[in-house]
Protein backbone atom coordinates (compact mmCIF):
# COMPACT_ATOMS: atom_id res chain seq x y z
CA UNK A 1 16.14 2.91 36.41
CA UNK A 2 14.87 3.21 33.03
CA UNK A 3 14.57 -0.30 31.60
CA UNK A 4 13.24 -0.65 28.44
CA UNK A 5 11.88 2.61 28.07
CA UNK A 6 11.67 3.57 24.89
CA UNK A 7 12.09 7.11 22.67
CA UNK A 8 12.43 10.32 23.81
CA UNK A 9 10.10 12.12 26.17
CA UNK A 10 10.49 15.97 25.68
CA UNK A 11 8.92 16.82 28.99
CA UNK A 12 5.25 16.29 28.06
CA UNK A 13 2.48 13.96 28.87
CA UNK A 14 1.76 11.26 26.11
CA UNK A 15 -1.19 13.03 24.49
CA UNK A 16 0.89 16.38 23.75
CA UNK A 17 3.75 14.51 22.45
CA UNK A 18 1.35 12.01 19.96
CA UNK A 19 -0.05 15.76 19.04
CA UNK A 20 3.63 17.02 18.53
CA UNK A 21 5.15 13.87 16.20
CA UNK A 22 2.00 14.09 14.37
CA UNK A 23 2.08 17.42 13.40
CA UNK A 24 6.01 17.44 12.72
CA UNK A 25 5.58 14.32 10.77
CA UNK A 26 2.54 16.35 8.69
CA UNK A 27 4.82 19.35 8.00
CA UNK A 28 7.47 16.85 6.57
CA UNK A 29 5.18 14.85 4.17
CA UNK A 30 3.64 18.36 3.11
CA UNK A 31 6.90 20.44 2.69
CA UNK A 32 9.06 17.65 2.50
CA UNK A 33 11.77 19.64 4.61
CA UNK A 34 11.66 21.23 8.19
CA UNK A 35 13.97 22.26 10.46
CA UNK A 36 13.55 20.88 14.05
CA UNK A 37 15.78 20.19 17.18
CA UNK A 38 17.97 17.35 16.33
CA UNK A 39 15.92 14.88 18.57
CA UNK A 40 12.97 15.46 17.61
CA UNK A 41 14.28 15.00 13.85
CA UNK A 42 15.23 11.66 15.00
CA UNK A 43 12.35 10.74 16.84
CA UNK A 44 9.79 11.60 13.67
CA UNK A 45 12.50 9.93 11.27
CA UNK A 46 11.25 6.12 11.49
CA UNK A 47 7.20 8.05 12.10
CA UNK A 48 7.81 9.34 8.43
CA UNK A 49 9.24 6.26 6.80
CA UNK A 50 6.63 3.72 8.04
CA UNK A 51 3.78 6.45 6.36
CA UNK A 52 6.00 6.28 2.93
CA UNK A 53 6.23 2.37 3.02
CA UNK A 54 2.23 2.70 4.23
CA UNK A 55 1.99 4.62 0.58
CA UNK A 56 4.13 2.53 -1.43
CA UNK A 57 1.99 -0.93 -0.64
CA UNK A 58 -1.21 1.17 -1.47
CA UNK A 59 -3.66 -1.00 -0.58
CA UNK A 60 -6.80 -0.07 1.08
CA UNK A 61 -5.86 -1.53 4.06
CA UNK A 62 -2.87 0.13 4.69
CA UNK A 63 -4.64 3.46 3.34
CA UNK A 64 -7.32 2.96 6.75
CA UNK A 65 -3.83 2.44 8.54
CA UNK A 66 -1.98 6.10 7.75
CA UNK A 67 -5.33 7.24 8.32
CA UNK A 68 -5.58 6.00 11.35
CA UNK A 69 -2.09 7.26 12.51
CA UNK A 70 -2.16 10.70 10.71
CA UNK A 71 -6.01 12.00 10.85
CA UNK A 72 -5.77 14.27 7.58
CA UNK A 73 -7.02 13.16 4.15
CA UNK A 74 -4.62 15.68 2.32
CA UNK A 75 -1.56 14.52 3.67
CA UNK A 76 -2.12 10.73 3.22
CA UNK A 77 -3.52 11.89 -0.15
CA UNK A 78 -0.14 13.07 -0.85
CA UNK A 79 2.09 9.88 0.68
CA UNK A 80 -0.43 7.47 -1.09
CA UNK A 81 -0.46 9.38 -4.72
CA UNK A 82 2.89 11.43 -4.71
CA UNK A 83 5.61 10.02 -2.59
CA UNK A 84 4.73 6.36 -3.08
CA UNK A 85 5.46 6.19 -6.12
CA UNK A 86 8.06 8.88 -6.33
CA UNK A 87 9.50 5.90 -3.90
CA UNK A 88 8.37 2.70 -5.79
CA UNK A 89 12.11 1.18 -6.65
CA UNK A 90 13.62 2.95 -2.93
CA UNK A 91 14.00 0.34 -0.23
CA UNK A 92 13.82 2.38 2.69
CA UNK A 93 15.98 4.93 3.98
CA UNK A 94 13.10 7.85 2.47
CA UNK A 95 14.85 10.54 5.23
CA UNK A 96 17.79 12.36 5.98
CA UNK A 97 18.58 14.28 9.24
CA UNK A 98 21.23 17.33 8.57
CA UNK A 99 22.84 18.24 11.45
CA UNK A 100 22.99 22.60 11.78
CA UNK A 101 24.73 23.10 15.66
CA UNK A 102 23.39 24.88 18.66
CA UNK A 103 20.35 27.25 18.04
CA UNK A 104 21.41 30.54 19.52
CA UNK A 105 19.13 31.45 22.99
CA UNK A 106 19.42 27.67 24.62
CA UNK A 107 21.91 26.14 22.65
CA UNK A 108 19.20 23.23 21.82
CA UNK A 109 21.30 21.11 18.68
CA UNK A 110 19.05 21.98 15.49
CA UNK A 111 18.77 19.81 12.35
CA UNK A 112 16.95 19.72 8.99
CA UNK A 113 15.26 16.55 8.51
CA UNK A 114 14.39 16.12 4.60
CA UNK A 115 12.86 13.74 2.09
CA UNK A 116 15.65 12.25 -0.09
């Protein structure tokens, strides 16, 4: 039974799948647009907002946090100069997830997951 197990798995032991968000959520603060499978668009979605609201408070604090969750000093650079305050007067909801359809080879449902 799977009680109160929570997100998505993707076939890979915890420390390979931390590796994977973090890198997807990277290439989304840095390009601001990717294009993923849909669930792993989904599963980085709420990763990516909680680094933008991390930026927009701006304190040191929350710096050491984003940081701690996203080892690279250019990225957070970016959410904590750029995009929070490109997102000052936005109350959430920094994301959208555009559905494409199947990708062709294995038919895996791809999306394009974007900064508004």
């Amino acid at each position: 039974m799977r009680h109160r197990i929570d997100g998505r798995h993707f076939n890979r032991p915890p420390d390979q799948r931390k590796a994977l968000y973090r890198s997807l959520v990277r290439a989304l603060l840095l390009n601001e647009r990717i294009q993923t499978t849909e669930a792993k668009a989904k599963e980085i979605q709420g990763m990516t907002e909680r680094m933008i609201t991390y930026g927009k408070k701006g304190t040191l604090h929350h710096r050491r946090v984003a940081l701690a969750r996203l080892p690279d000093r250019e990225t957070v650079a970016k959410v904590f100069d750029d995009l929070g305050k490109r997102y000052a007067q936005r109350a959430g909801g920094y994301t959208r997830v555009l559905k494409l359809g199947p990708r062709n080879g294995d038919g895996a449902e791809m999306a394009i997951i974007e900064l508004v």
